[in-house]
C-alpha atoms as a PDB file:
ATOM      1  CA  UNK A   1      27.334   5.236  15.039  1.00  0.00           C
ATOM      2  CA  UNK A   2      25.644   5.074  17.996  1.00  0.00           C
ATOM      3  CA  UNK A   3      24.738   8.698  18.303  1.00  0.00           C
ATOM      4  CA  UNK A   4      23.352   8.232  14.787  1.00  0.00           C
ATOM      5  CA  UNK A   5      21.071   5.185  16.110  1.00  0.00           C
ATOM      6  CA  UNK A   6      19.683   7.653  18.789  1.00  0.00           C
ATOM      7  CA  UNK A   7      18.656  10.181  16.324  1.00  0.00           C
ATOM      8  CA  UNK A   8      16.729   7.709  14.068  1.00  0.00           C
ATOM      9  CA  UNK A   9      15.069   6.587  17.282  1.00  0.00           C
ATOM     10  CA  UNK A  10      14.263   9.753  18.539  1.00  0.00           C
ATOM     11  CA  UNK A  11      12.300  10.519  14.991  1.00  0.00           C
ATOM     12  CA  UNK A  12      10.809   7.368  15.153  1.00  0.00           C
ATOM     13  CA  UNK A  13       9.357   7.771  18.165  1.00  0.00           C
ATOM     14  CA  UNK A  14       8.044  11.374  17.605  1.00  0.00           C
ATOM     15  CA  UNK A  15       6.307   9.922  14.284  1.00  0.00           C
ATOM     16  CA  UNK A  16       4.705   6.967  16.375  1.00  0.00           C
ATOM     17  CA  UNK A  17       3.910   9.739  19.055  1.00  0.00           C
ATOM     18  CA  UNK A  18       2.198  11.341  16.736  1.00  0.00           C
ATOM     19  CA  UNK A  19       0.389   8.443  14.922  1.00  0.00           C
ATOM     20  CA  UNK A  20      -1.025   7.129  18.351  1.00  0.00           C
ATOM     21  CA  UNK A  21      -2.300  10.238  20.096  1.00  0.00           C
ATOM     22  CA  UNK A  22      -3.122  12.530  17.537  1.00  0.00           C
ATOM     23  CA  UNK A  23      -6.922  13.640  16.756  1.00  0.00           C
ATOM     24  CA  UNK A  24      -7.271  15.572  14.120  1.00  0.00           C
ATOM     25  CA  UNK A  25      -7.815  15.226   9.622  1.00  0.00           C
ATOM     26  CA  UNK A  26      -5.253  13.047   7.947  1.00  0.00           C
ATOM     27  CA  UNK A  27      -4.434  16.543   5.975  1.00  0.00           C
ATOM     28  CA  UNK A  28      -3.265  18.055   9.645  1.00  0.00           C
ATOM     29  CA  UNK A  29      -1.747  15.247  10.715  1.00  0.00           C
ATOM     30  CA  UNK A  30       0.689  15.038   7.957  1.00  0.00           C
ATOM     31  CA  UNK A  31       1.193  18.551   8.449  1.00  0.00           C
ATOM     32  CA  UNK A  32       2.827  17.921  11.718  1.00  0.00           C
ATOM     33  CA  UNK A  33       4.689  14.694  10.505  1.00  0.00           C
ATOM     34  CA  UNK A  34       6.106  17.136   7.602  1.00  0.00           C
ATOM     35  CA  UNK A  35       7.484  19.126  10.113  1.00  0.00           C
ATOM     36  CA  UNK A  36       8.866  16.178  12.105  1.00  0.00           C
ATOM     37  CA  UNK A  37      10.759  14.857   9.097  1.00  0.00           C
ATOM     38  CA  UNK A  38      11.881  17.488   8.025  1.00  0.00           C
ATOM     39  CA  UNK A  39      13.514  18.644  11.641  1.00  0.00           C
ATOM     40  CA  UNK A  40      14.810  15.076  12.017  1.00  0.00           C
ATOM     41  CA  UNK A  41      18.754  14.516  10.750  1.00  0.00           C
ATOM     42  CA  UNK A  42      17.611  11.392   8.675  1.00  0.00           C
ATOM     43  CA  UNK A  43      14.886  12.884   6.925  1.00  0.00           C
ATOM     44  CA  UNK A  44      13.482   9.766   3.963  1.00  0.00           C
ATOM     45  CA  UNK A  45      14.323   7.263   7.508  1.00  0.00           C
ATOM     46  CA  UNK A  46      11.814   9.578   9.170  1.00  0.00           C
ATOM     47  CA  UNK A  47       9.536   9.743   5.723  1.00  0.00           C
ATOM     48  CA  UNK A  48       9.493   6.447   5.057  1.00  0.00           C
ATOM     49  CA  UNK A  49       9.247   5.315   8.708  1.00  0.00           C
ATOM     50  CA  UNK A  50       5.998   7.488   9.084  1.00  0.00           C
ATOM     51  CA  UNK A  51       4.295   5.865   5.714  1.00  0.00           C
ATOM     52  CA  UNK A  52       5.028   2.029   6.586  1.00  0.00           C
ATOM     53  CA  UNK A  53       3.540   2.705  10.230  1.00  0.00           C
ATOM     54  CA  UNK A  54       0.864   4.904   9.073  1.00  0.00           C
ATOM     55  CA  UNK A  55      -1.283   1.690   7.863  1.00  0.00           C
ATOM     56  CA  UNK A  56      -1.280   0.195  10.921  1.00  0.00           C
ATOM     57  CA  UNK A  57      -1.454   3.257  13.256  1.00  0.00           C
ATOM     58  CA  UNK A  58      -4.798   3.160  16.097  1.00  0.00           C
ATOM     59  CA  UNK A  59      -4.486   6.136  17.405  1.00  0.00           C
ATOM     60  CA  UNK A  60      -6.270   6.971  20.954  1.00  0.00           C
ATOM     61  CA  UNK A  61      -7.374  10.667  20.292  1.00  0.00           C
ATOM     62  CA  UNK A  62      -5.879  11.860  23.135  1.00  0.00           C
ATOM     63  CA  UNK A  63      -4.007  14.493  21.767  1.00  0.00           C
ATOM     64  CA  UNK A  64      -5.563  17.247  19.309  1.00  0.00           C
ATOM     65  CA  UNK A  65      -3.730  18.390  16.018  1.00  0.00           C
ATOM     66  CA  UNK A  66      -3.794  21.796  15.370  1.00  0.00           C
ATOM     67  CA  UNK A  67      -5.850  22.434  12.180  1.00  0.00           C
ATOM     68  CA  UNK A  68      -3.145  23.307   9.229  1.00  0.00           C
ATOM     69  CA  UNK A  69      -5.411  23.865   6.239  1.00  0.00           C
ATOM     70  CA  UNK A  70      -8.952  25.329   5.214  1.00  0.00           C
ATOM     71  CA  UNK A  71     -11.076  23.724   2.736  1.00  0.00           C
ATOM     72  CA  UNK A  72     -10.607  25.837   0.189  1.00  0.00           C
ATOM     73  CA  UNK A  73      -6.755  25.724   0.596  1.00  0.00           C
ATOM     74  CA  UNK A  74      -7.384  21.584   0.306  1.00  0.00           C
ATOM     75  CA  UNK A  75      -9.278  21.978  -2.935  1.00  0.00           C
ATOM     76  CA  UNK A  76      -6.877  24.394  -4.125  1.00  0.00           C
ATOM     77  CA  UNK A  77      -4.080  22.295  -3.374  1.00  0.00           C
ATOM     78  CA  UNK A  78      -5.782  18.877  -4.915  1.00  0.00           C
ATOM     79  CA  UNK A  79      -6.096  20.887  -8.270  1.00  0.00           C
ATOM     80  CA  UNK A  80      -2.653  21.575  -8.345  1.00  0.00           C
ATOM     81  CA  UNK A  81      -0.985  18.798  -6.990  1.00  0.00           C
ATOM     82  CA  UNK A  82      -2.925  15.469  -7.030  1.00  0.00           C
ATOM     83  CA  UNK A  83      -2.689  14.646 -10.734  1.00  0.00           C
ATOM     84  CA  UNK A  84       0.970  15.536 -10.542  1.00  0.00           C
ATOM     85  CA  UNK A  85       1.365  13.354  -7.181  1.00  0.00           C
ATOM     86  CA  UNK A  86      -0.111  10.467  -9.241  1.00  0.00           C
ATOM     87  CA  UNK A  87       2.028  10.862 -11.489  1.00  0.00           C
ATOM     88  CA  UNK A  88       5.363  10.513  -9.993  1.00  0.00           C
ATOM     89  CA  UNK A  89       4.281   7.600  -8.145  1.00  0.00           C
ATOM     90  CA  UNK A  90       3.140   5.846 -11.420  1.00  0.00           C
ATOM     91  CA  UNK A  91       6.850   6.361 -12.661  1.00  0.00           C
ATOM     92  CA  UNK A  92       8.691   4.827  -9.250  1.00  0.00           C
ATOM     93  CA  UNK A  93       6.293   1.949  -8.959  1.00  0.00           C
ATOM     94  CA  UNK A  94       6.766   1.075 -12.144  1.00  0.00           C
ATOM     95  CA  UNK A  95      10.514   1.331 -12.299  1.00  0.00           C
ATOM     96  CA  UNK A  96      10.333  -1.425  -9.519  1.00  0.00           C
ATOM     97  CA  UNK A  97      12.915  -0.154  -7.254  1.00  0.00           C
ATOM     98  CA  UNK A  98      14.003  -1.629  -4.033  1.00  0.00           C
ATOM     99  CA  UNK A  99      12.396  -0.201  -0.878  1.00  0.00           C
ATOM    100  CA  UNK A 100      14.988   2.329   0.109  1.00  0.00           C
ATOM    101  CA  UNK A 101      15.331   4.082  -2.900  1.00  0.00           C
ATOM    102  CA  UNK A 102      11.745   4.010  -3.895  1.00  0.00           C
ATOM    103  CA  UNK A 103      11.564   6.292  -0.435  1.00  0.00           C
ATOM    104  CA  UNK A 104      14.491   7.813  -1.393  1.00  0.00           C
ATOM    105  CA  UNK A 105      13.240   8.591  -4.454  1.00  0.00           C
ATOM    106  CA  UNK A 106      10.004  10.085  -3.283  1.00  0.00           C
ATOM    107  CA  UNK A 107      10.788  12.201  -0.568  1.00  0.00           C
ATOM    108  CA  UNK A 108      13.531  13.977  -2.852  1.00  0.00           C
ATOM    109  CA  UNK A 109      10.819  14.723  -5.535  1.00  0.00           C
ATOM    110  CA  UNK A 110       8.451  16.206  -2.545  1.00  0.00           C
ATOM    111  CA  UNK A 111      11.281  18.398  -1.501  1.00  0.00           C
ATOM    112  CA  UNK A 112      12.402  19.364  -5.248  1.00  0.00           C
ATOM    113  CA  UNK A 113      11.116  23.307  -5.504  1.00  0.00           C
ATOM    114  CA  UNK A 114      10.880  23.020  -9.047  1.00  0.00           C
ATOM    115  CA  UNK A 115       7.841  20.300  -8.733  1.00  0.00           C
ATOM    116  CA  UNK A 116       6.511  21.308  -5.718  1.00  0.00           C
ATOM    117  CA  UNK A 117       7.220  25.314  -4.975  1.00  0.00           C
ATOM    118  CA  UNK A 118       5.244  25.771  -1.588  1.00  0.00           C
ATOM    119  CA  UNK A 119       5.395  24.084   1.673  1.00  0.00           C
ATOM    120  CA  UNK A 120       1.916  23.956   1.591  1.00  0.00           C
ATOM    121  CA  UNK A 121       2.246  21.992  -1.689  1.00  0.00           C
ATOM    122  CA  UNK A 122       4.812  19.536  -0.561  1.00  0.00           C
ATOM    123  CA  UNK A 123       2.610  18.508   2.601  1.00  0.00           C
ATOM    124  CA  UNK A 124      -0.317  18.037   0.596  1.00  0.00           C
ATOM    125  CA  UNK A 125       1.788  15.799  -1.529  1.00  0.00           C
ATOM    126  CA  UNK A 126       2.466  13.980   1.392  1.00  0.00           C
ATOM    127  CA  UNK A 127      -0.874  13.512   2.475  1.00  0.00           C
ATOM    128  CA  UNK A 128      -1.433  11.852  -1.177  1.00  0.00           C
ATOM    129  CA  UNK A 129       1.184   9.923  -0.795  1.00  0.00           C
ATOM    130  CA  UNK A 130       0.229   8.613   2.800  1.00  0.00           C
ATOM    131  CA  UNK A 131      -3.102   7.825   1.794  1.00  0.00           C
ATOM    132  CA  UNK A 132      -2.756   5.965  -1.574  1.00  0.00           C
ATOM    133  CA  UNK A 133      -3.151   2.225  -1.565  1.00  0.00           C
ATOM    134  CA  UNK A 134       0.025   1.919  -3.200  1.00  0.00           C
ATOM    135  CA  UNK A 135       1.627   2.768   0.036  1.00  0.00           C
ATOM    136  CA  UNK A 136       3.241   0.858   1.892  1.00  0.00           C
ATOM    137  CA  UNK A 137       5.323   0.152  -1.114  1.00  0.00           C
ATOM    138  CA  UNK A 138       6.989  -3.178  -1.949  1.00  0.00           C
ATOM    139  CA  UNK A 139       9.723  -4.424  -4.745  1.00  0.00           C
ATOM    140  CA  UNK A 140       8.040  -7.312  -6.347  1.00  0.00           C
ATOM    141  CA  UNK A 141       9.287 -10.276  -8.149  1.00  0.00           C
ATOM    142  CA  UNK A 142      10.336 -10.057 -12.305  1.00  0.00           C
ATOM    143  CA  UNK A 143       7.057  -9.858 -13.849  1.00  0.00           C
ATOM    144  CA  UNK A 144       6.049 -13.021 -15.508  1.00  0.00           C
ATOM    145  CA  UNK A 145       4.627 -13.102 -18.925  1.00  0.00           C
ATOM    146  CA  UNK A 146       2.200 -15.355 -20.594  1.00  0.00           C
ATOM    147  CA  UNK A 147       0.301 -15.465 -24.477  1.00  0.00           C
ATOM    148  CA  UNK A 148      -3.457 -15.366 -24.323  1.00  0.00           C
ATOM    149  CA  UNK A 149      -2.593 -18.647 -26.083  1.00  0.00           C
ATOM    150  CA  UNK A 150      -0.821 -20.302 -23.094  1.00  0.00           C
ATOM    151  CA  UNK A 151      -3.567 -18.926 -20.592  1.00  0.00           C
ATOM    152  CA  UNK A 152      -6.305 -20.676 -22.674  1.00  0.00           C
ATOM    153  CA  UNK A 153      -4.383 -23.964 -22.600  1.00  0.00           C
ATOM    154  CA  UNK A 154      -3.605 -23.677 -19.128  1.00  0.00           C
ATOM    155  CA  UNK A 155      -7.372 -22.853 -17.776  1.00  0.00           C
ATOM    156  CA  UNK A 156      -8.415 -25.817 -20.304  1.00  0.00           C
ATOM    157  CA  UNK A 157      -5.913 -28.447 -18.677  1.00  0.00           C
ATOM    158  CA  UNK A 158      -7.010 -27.018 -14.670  1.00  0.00           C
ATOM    159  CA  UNK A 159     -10.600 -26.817 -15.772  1.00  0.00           C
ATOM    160  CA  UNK A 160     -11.658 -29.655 -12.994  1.00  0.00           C
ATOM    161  CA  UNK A 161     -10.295 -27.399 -10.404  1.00  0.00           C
ATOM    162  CA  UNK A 162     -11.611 -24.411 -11.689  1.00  0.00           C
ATOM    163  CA  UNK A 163     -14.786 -26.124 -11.087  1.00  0.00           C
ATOM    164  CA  UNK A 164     -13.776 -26.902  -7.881  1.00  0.00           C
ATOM    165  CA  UNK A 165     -12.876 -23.177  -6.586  1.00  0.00           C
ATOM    166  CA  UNK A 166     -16.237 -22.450  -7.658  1.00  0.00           C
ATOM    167  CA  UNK A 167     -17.847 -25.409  -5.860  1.00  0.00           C
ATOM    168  CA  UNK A 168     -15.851 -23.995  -2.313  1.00  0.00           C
ATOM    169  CA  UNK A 169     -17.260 -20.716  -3.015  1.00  0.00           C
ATOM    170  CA  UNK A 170     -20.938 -21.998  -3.366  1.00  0.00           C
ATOM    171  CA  UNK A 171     -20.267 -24.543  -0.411  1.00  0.00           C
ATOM    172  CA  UNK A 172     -21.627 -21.849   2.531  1.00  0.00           C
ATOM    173  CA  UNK A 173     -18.576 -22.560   4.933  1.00  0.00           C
ATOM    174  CA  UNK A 174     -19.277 -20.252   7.748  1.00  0.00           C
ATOM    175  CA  UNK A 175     -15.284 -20.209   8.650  1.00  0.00           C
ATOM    176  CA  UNK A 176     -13.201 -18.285   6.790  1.00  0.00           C
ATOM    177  CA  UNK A 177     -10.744 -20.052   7.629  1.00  0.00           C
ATOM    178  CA  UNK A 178     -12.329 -23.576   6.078  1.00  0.00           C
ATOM    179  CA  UNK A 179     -12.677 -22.061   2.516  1.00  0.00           C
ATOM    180  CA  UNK A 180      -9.032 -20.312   2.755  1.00  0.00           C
ATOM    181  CA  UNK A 181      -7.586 -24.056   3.584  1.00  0.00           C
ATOM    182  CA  UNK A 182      -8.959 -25.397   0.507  1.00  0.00           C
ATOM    183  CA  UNK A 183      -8.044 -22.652  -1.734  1.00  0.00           C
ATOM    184  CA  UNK A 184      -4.645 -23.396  -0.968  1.00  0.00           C
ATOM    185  CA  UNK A 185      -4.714 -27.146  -1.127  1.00  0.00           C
ATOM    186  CA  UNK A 186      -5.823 -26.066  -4.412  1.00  0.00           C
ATOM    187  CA  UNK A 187      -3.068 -24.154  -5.576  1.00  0.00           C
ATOM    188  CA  UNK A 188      -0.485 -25.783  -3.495  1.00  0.00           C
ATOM    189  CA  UNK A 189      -1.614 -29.112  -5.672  1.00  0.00           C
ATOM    190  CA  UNK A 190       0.383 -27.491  -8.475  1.00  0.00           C
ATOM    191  CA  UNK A 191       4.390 -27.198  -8.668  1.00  0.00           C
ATOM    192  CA  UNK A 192       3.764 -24.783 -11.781  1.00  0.00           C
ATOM    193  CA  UNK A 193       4.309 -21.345 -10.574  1.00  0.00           C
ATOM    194  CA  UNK A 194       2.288 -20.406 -14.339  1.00  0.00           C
ATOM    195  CA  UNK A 195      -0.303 -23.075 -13.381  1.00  0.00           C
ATOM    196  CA  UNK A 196      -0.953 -21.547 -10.030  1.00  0.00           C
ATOM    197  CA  UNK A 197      -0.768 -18.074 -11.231  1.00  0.00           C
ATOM    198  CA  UNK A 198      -3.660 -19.113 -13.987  1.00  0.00           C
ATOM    199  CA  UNK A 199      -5.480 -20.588 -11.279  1.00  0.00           C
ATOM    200  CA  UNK A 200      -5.066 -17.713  -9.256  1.00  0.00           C
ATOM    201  CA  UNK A 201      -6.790 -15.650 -11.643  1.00  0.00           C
ATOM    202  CA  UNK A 202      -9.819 -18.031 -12.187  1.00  0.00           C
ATOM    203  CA  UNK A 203     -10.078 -17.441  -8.098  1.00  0.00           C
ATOM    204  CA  UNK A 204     -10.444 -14.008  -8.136  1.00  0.00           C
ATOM    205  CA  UNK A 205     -13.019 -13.610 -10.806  1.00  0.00           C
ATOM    206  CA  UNK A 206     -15.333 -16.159  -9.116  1.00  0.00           C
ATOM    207  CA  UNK A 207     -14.083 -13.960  -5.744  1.00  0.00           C
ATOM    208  CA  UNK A 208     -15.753 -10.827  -7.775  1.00  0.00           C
ATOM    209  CA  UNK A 209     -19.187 -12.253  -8.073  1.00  0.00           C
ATOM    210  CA  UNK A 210     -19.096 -13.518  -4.570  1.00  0.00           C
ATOM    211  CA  UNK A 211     -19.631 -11.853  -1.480  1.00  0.00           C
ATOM    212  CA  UNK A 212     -17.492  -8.859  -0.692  1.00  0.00           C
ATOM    213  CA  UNK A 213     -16.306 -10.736   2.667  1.00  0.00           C
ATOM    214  CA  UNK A 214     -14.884 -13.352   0.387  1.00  0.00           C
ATOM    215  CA  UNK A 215     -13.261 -10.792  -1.943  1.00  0.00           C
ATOM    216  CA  UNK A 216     -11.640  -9.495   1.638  1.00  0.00           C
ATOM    217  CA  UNK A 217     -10.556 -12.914   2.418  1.00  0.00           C
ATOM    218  CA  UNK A 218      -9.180 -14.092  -1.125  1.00  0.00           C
ATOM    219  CA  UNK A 219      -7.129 -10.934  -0.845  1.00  0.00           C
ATOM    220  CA  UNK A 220      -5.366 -11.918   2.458  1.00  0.00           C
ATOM    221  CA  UNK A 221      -4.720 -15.423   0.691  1.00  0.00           C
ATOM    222  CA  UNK A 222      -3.410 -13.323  -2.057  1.00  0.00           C
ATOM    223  CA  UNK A 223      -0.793 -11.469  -0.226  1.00  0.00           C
ATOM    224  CA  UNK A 224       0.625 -14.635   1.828  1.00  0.00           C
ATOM    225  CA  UNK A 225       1.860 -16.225  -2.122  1.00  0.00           C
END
């Protein structure tokens, strides 16, 4: 067990090696983190290690990657592979799976031959993956539905604080931080998950015609629910 905690540490710490020194295009870089994972003994640890740290990676340069592809290579490979990329993540993030077998998942379909024949195809599939916004992935809550009826009762009843949102927005706090604490006086105000979650909504279209450094900050609020 222990030896087994080594290895995973060892790959972890190539991957972050790699994240914080390297120089180089995102295509080369997951290049080298292909080859990483797929030399380490816990290969979708290593894969999904190397997404969920990607996001937050600064690397300082200090150490160049060697340059993997050409450009005609990349656009030859985006042809053939991005739609199909897309596609496969559509499917998992849909199905809602928990973390580790979403990963699971993924990194088998990148290594299946029969969907991706090349190695040169499965590391540009890996770049796709490591730079879609879908990634880091997360298992969210049961989806919760609601009529177009029940919305349009809902927004009537909360209408006053509807008006309110809008009022913050048009306020000119210069602190963030001032128009995020009444936002969520707002919604906290409510016990309603639906009533929030209708509020919610009304937030981010006035969020859309405001400025884009409140659409940035409406989003942080956004993920902390």
């Amino acid at each position: 067990m222990e030896h087994e905690k080594a290895i995973v540490e060892s790959n972890r710490n190539e991957i972050l090696k790699l994240l914080n020194t390297s120089k180089g295009e995102a295509f080369d870089i997951c290049a080298a983190a292909f080859h990483i994972i797929c030399s380490s003994e816990s290969q979708e640890t290593t894969f999904r290690y190397f997404l969920e740290e990607g996001i937050n990676a600064k690397s300082d340069e200090s150490v160049e990657v060697d340059a993997y592809f050409t450009s005609s290579l990349i656009q030859k490979l985006k042809d053939n592979c991005e739609d199909l990329v897309d596609g496969i993540l559509n499917k998992l993030v849909r199905a809602n799976l928990g973390e580790s077998e979403f990963y699971r998942k993924l990194w088998l379909l990148i290594q299946n031959n029969d969907i991706f024949s090349t190695i040169d195809e499965k590391i540009y599939a890996l770049y796709s993956v490591y730079s879609d916004c879908r990634i880091p992935y997360f298992k969210l809550d049961e989806v919760m539905e609601m009529s177009d009826e029940e919305f349009a009762n809902i927004s009537k009843s909360i209408q006053d604080d509807i008006k309110k949102a809008i009022y913050i927005f048009n306020l000119g706090l210069e602190q963030k931080t001032e128009v995020a604490y009444h936002l969520m006086n707002l919604l906290n105000s409510y016990k309603s998950i639906r009533e929030q979650s209708v509020l919610l909504i009304h937030i981010l279209k006035i969020a859309e015609q405001s400025t884009d450094l409140y659409r940035v900050m409406i989003e942080k609020i956004l993920s902390k629910q």
